[in-house]
C-alpha atoms as a PDB file:
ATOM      1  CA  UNK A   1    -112.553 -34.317   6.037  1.00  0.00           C
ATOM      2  CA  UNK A   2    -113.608 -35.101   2.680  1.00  0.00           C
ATOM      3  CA  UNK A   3    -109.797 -35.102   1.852  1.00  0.00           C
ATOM      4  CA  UNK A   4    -109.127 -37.860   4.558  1.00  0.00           C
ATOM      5  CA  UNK A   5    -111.195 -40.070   3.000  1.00  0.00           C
ATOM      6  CA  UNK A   6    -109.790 -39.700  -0.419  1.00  0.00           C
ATOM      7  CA  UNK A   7    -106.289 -40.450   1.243  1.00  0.00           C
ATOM      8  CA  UNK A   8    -107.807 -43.574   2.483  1.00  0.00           C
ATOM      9  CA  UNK A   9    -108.670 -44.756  -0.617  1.00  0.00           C
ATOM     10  CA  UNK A  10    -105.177 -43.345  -1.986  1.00  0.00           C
ATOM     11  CA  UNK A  11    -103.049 -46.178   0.454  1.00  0.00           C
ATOM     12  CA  UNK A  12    -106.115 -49.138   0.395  1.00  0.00           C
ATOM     13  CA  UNK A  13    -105.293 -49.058  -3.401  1.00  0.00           C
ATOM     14  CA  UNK A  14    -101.830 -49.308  -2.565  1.00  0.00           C
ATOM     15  CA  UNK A  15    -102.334 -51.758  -0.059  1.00  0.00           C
ATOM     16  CA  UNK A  16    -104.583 -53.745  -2.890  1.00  0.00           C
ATOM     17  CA  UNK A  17    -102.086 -53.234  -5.090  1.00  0.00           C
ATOM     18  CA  UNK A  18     -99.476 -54.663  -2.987  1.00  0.00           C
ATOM     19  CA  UNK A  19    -101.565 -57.807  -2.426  1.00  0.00           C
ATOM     20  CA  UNK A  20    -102.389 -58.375  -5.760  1.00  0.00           C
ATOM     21  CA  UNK A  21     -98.534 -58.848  -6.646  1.00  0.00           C
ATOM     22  CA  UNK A  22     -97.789 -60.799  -3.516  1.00  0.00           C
ATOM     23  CA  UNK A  23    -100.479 -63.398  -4.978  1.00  0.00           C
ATOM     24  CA  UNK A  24    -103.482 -62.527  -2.044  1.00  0.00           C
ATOM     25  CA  UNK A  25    -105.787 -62.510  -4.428  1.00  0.00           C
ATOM     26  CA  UNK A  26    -108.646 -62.549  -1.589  1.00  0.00           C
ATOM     27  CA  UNK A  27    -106.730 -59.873   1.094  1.00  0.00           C
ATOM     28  CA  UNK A  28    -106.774 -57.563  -2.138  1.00  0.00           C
ATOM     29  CA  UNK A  29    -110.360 -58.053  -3.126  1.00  0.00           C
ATOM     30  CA  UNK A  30    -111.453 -56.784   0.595  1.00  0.00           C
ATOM     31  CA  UNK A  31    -109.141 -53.875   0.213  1.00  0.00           C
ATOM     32  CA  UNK A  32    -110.393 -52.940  -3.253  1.00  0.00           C
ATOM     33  CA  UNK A  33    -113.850 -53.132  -1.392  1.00  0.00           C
ATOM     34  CA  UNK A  34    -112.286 -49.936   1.567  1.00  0.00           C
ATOM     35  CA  UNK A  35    -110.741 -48.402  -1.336  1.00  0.00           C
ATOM     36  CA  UNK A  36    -114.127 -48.227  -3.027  1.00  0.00           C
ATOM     37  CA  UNK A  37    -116.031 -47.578  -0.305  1.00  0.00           C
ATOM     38  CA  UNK A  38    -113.630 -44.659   1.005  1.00  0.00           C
ATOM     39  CA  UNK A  39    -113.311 -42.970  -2.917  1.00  0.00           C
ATOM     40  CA  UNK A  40    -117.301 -42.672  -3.077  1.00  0.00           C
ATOM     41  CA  UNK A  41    -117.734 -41.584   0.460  1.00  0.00           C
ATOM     42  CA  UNK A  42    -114.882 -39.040  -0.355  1.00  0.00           C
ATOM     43  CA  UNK A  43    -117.183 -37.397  -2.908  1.00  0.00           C
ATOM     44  CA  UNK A  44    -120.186 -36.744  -1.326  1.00  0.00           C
ATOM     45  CA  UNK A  45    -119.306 -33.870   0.788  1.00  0.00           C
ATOM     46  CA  UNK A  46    -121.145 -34.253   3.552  1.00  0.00           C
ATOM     47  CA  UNK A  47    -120.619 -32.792   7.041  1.00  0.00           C
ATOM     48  CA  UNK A  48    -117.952 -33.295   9.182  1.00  0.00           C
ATOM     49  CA  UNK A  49    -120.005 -34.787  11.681  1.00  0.00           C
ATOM     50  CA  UNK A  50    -121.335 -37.346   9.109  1.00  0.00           C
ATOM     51  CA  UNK A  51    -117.711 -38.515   8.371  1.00  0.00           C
ATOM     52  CA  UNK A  52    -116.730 -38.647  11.803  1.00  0.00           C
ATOM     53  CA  UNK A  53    -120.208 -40.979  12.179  1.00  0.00           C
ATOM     54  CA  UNK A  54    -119.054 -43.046   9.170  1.00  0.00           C
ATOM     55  CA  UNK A  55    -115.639 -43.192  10.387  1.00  0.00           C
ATOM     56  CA  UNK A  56    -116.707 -44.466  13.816  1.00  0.00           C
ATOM     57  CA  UNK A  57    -118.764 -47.078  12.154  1.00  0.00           C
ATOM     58  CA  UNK A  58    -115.785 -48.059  10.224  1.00  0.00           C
ATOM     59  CA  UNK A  59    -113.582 -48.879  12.653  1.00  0.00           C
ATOM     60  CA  UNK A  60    -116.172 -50.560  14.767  1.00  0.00           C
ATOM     61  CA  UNK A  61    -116.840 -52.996  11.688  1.00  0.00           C
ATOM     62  CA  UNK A  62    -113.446 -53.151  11.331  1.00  0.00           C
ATOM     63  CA  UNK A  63    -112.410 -54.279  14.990  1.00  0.00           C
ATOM     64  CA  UNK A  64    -115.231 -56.370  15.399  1.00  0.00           C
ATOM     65  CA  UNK A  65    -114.180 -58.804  12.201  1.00  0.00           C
ATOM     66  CA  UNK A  66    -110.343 -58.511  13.290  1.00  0.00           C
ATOM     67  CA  UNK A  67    -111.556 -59.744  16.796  1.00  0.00           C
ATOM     68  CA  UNK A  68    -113.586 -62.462  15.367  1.00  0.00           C
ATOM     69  CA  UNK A  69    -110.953 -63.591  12.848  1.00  0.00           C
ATOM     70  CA  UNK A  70    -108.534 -63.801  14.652  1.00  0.00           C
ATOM     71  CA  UNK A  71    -109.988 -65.219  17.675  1.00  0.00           C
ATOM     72  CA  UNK A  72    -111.868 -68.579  15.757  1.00  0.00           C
ATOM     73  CA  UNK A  73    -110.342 -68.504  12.420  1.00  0.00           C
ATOM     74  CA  UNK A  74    -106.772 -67.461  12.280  1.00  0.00           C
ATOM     75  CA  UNK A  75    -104.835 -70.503  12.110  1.00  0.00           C
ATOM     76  CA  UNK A  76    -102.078 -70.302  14.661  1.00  0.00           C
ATOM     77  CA  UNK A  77     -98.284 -70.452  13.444  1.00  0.00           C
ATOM     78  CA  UNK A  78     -97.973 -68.790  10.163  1.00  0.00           C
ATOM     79  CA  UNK A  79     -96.357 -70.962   7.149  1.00  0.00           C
ATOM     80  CA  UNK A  80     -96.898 -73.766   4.727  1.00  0.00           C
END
């Protein structure tokens, strides 16, 4: 499980990577932020149980601020 969270952190660093060079400077700060997060979780070796806890948190975090941003502060139509 320890693994999985190293592979996390392998394609947020892409993804931060990605955003850096497309000029979202701020999208790419947040992801180097999960790619952080998921490389020093990754080394702990805890239990599986504890991942699948952290995990679980993560994706409630996750869909909680997706809900919220896009529900009051995602401007609609996407553009200049």
């Amino acid at each position: 499980m320890a693994r999985m969270f190293r592979v996390l952190a392998f394609w947020t660093g892409i993804f931060t990577v990605m955003f850096y060079a497309g000029d979202m400077i701020n999208m790419a700060y947040l992801f180097l932020a999960q790619t952080v997060f998921f490389l020093g979780v990754g080394f702990l070796n805890l239990s599986e149980r504890m991942y699948m806890y952290l995990f679980g948190a993560y994706c409630t975090v996750f869909f909680v601020g997706f809900t919220y941003y896009s529900n009051f502060i995602m401007v609609q139509g996407f553009g200049h």
